[in-house]
C-alpha atoms as a PDB file:
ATOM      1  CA  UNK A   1      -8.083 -50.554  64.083  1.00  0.00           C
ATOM      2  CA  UNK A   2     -10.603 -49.633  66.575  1.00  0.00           C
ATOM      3  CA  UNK A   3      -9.015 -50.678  69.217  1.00  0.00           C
ATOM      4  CA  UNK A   4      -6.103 -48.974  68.457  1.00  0.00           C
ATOM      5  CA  UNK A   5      -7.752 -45.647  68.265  1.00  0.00           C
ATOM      6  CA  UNK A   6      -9.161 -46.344  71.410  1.00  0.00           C
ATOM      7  CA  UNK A   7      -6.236 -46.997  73.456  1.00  0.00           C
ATOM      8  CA  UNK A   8      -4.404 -43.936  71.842  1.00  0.00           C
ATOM      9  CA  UNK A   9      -7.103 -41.991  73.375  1.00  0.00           C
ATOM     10  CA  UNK A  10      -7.256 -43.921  76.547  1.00  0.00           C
ATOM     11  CA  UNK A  11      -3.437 -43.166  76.956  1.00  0.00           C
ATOM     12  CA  UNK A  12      -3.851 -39.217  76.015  1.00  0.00           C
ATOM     13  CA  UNK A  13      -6.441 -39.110  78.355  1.00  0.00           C
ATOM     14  CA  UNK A  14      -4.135 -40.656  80.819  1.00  0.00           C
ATOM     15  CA  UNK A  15      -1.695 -38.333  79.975  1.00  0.00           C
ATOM     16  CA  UNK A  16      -3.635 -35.165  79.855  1.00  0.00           C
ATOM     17  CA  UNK A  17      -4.978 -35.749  83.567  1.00  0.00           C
ATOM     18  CA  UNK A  18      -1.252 -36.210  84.798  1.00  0.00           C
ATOM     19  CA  UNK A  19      -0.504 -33.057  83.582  1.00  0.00           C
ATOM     20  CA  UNK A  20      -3.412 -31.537  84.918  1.00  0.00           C
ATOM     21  CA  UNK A  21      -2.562 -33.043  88.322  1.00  0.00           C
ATOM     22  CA  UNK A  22       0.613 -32.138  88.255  1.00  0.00           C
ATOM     23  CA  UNK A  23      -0.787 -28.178  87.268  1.00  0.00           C
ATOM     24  CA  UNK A  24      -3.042 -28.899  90.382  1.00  0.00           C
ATOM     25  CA  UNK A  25       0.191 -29.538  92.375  1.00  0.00           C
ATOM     26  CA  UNK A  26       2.219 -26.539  91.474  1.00  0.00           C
ATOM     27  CA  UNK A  27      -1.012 -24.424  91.875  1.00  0.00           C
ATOM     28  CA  UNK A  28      -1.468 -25.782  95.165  1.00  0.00           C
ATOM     29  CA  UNK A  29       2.019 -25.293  96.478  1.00  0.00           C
ATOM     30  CA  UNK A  30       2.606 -21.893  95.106  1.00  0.00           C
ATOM     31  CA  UNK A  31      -0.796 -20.930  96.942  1.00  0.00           C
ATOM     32  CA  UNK A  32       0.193 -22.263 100.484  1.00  0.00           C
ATOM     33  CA  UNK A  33       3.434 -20.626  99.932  1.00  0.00           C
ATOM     34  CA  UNK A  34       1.499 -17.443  99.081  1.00  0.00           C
ATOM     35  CA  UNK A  35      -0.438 -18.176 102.202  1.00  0.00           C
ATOM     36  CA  UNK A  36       2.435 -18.783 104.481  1.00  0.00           C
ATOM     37  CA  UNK A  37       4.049 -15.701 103.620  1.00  0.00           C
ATOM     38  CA  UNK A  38       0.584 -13.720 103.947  1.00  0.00           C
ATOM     39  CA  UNK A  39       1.031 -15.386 107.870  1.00  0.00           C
ATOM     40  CA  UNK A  40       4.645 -14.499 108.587  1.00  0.00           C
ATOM     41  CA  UNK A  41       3.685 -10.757 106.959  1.00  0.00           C
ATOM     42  CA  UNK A  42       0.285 -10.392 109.311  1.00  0.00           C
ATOM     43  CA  UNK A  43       3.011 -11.767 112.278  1.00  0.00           C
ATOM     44  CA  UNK A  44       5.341  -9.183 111.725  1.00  0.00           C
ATOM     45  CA  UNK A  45       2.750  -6.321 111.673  1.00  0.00           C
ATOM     46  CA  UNK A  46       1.233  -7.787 114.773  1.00  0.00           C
ATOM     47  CA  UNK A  47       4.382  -8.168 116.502  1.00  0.00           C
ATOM     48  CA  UNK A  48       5.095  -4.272 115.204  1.00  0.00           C
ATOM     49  CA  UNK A  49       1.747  -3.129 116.649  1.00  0.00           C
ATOM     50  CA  UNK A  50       2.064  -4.947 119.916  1.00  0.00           C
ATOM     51  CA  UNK A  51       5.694  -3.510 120.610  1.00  0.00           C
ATOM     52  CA  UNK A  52       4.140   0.015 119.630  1.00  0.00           C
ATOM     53  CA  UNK A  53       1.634  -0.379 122.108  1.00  0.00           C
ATOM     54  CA  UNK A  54       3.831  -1.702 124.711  1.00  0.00           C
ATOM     55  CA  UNK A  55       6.313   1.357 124.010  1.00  0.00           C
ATOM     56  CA  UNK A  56       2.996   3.336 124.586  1.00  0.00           C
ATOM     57  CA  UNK A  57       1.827   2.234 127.729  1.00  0.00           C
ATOM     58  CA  UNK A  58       5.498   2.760 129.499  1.00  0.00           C
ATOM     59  CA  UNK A  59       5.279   6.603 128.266  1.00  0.00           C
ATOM     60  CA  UNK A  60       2.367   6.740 130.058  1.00  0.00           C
ATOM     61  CA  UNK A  61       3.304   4.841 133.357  1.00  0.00           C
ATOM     62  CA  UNK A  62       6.135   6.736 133.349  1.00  0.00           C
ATOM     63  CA  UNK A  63       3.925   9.716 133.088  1.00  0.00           C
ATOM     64  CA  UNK A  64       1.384   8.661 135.394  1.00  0.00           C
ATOM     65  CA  UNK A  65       4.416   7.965 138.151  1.00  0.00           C
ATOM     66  CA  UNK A  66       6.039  11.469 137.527  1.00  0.00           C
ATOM     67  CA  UNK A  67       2.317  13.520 138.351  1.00  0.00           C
ATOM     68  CA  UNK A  68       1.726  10.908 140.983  1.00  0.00           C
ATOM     69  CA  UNK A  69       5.555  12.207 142.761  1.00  0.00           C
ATOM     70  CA  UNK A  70       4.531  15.670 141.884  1.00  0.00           C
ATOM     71  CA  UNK A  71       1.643  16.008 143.868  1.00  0.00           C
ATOM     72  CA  UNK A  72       3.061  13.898 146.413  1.00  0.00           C
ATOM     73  CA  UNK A  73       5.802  16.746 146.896  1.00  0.00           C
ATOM     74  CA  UNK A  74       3.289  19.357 146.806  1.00  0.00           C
ATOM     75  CA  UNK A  75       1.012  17.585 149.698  1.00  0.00           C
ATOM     76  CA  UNK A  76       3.931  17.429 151.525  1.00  0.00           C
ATOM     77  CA  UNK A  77       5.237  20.849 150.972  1.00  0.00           C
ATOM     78  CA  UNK A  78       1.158  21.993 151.944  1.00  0.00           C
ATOM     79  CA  UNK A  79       1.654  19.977 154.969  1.00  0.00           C
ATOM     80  CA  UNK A  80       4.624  21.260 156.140  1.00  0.00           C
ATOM     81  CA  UNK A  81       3.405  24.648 155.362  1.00  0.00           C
ATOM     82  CA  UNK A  82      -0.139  24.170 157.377  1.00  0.00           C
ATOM     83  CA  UNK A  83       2.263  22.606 160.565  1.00  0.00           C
ATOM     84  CA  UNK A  84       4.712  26.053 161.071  1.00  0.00           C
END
């Protein structure tokens, strides 16, 4: 009788740490997906900011290059001015 108690609870044992790995599994793989699409979110942002600063820079280029034109017409209006 006793040993028949004793493999009953050897096999619910048995049982009751398969299900618990397979728990362990389904956590696991529902956290790395969580994970992954924490990644591809933090991608997208960075990829948003990086095109928002590239955007930014070629306002300001563009900027930079129309004063730079500007005063170069105005030196050379001054210098044709100071030569008549």
């Amino acid at each position: 009788m006793r040993k028949i108690v004793l493999a009953a609870a050897i096999a619910a044992g048995a049982l009751s740490l398969a299900a618990c790995s397979e728990q362990t599994e389904d956590a696991t793989s529902e956290a790395a997906d969580s994970a992954m699409a924490d990644a591809q979110a933090n991608m997208e942002a960075a990829g948003d900011a990086v095109d928002a600063a590239a955007a930014e820079a070629t306002d300001a280029a563009n900027d930079a290059a129309a004063d730079v034109a500007d005063l170069a017409d105005d030196a050379s209006a001054a210098a044709t001015d100071a030569a008549q």
